[in-house]
Protein backbone atom coordinates (compact mmCIF):
# COMPACT_ATOMS: atom_id res chain seq x y z
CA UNK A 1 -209.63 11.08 106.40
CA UNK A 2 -205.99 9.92 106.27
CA UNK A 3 -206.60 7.77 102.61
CA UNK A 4 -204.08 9.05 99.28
CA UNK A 5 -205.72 7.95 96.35
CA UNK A 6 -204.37 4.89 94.74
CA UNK A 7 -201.22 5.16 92.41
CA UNK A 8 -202.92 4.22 89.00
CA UNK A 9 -199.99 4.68 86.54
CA UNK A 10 -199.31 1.69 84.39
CA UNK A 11 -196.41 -0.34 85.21
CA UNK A 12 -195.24 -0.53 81.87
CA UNK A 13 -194.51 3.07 81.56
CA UNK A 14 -192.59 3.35 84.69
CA UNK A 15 -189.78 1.24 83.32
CA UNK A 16 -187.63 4.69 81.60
CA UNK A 17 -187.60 6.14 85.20
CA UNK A 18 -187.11 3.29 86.86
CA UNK A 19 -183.67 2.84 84.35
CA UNK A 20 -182.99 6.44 84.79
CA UNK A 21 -183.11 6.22 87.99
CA UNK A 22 -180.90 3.37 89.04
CA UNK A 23 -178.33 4.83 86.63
CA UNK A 24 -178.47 7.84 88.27
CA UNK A 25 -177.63 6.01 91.63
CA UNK A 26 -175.01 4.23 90.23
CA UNK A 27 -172.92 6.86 88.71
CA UNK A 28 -173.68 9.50 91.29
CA UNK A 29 -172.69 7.12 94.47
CA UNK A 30 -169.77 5.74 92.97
CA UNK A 31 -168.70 9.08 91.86
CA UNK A 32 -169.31 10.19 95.54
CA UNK A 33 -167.52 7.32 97.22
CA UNK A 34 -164.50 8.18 94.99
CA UNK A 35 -164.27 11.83 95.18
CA UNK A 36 -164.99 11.69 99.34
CA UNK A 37 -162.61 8.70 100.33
CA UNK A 38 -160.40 11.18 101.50
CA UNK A 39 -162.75 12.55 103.38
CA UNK A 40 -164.11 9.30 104.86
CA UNK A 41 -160.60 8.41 106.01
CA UNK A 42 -160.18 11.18 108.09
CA UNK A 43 -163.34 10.65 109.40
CA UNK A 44 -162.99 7.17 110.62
CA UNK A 45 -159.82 7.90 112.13
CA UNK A 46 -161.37 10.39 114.16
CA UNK A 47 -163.99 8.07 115.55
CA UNK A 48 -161.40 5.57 116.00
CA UNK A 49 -159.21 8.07 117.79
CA UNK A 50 -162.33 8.66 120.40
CA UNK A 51 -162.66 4.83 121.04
CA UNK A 52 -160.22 2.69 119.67
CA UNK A 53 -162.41 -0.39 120.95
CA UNK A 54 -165.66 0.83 119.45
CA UNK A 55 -166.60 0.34 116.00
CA UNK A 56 -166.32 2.93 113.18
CA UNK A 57 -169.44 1.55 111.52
CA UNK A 58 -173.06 1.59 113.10
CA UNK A 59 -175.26 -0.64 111.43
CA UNK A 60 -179.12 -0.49 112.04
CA UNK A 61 -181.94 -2.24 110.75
CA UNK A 62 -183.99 -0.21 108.87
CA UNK A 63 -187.54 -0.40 107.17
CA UNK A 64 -186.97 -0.80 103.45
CA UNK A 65 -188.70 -1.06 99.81
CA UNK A 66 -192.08 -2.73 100.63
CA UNK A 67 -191.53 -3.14 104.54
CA UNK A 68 -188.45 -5.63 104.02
CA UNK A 69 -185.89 -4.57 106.08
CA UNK A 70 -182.01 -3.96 105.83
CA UNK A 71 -178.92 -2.57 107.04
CA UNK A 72 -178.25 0.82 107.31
CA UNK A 73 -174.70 2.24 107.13
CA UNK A 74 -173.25 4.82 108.86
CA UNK A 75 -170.25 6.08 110.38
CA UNK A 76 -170.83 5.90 114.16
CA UNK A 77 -171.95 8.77 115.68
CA UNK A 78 -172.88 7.88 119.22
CA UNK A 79 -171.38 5.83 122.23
CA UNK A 80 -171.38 1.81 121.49
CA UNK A 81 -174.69 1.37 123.76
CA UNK A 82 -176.96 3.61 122.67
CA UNK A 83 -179.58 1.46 121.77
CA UNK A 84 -180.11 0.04 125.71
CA UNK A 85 -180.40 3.83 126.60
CA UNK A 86 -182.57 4.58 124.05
CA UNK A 87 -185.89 3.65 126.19
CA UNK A 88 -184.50 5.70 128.98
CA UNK A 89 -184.61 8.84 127.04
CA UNK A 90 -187.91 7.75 125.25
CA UNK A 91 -189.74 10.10 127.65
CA UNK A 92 -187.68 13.38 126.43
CA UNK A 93 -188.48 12.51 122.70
CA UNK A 94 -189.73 15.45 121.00
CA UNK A 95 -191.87 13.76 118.50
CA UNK A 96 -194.16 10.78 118.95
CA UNK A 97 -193.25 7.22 119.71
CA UNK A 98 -192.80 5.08 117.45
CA UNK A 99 -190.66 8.18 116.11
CA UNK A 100 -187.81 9.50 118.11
CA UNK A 101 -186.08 11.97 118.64
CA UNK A 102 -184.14 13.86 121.71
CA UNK A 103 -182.77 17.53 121.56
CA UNK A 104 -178.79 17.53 122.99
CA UNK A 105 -178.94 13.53 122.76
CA UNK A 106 -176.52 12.80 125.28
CA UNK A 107 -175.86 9.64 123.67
CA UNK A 108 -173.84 11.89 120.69
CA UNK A 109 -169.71 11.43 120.78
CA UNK A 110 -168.20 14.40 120.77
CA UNK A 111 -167.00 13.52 117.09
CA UNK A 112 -170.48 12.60 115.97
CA UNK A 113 -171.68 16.24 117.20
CA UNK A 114 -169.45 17.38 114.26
CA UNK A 115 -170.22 14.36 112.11
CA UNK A 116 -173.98 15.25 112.27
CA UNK A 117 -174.25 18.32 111.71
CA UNK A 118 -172.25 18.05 108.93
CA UNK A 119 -174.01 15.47 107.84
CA UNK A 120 -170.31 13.22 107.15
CA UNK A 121 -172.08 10.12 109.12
CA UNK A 122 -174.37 9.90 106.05
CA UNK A 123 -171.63 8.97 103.58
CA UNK A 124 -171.63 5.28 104.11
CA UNK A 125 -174.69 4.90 103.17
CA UNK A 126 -173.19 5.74 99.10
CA UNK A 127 -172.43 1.72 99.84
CA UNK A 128 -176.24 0.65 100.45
CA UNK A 129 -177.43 2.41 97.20
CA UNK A 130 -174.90 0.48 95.42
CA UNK A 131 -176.07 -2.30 96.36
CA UNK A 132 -179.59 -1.49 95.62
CA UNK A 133 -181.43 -1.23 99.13
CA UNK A 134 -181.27 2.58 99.30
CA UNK A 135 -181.65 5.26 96.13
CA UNK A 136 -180.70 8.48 96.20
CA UNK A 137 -183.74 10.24 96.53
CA UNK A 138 -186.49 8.48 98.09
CA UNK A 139 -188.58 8.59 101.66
CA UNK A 140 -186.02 8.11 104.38
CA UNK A 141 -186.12 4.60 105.76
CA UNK A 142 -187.39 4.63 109.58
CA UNK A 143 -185.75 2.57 112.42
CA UNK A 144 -189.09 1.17 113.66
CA UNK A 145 -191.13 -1.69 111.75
CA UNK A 146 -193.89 -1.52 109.02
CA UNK A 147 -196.09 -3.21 111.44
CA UNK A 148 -196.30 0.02 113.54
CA UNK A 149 -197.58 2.35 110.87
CA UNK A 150 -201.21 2.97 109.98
CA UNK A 151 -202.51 1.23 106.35
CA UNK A 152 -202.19 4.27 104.58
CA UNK A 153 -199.31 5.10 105.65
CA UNK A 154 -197.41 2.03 104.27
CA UNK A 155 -197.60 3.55 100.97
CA UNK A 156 -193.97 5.15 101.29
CA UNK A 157 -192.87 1.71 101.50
CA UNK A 158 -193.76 1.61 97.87
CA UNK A 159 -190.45 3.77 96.86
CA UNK A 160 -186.95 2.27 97.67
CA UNK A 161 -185.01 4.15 100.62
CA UNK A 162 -183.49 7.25 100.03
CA UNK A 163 -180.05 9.18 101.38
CA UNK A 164 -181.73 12.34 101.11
CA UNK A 165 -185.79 13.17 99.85
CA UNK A 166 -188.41 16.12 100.59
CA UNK A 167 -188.56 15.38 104.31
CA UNK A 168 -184.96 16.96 104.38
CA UNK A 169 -185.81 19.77 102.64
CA UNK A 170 -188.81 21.03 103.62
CA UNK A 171 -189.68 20.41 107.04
CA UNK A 172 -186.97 18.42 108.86
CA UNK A 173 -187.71 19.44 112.65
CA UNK A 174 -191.49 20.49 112.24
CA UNK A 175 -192.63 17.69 110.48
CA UNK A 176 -194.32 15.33 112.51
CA UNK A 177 -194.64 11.63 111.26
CA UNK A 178 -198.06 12.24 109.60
CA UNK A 179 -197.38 14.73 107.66
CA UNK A 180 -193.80 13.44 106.56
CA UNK A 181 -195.66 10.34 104.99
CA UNK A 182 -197.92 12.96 103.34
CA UNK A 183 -195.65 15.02 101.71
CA UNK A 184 -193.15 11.76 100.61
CA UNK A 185 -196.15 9.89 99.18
CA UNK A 186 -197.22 12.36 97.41
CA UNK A 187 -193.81 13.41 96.17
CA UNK A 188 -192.71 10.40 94.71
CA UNK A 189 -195.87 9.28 93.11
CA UNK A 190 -195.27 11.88 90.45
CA UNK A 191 -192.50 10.14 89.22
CA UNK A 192 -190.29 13.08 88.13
CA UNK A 193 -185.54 12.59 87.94
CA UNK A 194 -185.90 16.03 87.55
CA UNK A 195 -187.43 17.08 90.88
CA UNK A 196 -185.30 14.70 92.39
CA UNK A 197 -182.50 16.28 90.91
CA UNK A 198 -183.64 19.16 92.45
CA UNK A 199 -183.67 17.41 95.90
CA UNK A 200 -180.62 16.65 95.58
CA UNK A 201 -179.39 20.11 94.70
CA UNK A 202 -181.37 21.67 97.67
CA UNK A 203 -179.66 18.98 100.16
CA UNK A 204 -176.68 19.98 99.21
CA UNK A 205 -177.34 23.73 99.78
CA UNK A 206 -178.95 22.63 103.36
CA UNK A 207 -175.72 20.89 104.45
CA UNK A 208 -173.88 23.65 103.52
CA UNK A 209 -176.05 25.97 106.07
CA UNK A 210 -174.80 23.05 108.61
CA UNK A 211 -178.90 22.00 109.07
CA UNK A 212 -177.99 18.27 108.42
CA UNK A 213 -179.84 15.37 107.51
CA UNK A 214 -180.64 12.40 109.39
C-alpha cells in the first residue's frame, strides 16, 4: 500500500546533477551568507539583547543523508530549555508523534516570534550546506531518528537535507508526515536543478507572504 517503486536510474548518469548541484549550493550559500551578514548581525544582537546568558545559536541533531545524523544550525528562537518542556506539550501537538508540532508554542521568545515567521532563524543553516550536510533543496531533515520511520519511508533519506524543498511549498501545515514523505520522494527522484530552482523561487515568494519555513 505505502511501497514507491524503486529508483532505477543508473548511477553513472547522475554524476552532471550531482556536480550541478553542489555548485549550485556553493555559490548560492556563500553568496547568501555574504549579502545577509548584515542582516544576521542585527539578528543575533537581538536574541542576545533578550538573554544575554543564553546562546544565539541552537544546535539540534537532525536526521541526515542516509539516516546519519548532524547538527542543525539555527539562530535561537525559543527559551534555553525547550527541549525538557517539549514532552509536556507533546499532548497539544497538532500532528502525530514522532512529528511535532504546537500552535502558539509557548516555548517561542518574543524575538523568535519575529524570527520565524520571517523565516531569519533559517539563515544559519547557509553554514551546514557549506559544509556539505544540508543542500539547498532537498526533504527537510526531521528532529526524530530514522529508526522511527516506516521502511518505505526511509527513502527521503536517500537525498541530502535541504533549507527549503516541496514540503514548504505546497502543503506546509496540512501535510501530515505520510504524505510529506510522498510528495519529497517522489519529487526528488526526478532529478531535475530546474524544478529546484523553481523551489527555490517559490520559497522565496512564500517568505515574502510572512508563511515561513521551518
Amino acid at each position: 500500500m505505502h511501497r514507491i517503486p524503486p529508483n532505477t536510474a543508473p548511477w553513472r548518469s547522475d554524476l552532471p546533477y550531482r556536480a550541478t548541484k553542489r555548485a549550485v549550493d556553493v555559490a548560492g550559500s556563500l553568496l547568501a551568507l555574504i549579502l545577509l551578514a548584515p542582516a544576521m548581525t542585527i539578528v543575533a544582537l537581538a536574541i542576545w539583547w533578550e538573554d544575554p546568558r543564553a546562546p544565539i545559536l541552537f544546535r539540534q541533531r537532525r536526521c541526515g543523508l542516509n539516516g546519519e545524523p548532524f547538527e542543525l544550525l539555527k539562530f535561537r528562537t525559543m527559551v534555553s530549555n525547550a527541549d525538557e518542556l517539549k514532552e509536556q506539550l507533546r499532548c497539544q501537538s497538532i500532528v502525530p508523534w514522532p512529528d511535532f508540532r504546537v500552535v502558539n508554542d509557548p516555548r517561542v521568545t518574543r524575538a523568535g516570534r519575529m524570527l520565524r515567521k520571517t523565516s531569519l532563524d533559517e539563515l544559519p543553516q547557509f553554514f551546514n550546506v557549506l559544509a556539505g550536510q544540508m543542500t539547498l533543496v532537498g526533504p527537510r531533515p526531521t528532529s526524530f531518528a530514522a529508526s522511527t520511520y516506516e521502511p518505505w519511508q526511509t527513502g527521503r533519506l536517500d537525498f541530502r537535507p535541504g533549507l527549503t524543498g516541496p514540503w514548504q511549498v505546497w502543503g506546509r501545515t496540512s501535510m501530515n508526515f505520510e504524505e510529506r514523505c510522498r510528495v519529497e520522494i517522489q519529487f526528488f527522484r526526478r532529478r531535475s536543478i530546474l524544478a529546484e530552482l523553481w523551489i527555490l523561487l517559490a520559497t522565496g515568494r512564500a517568505i515574502a507572504r510572512r508563511t515561513g519555513v521551518t
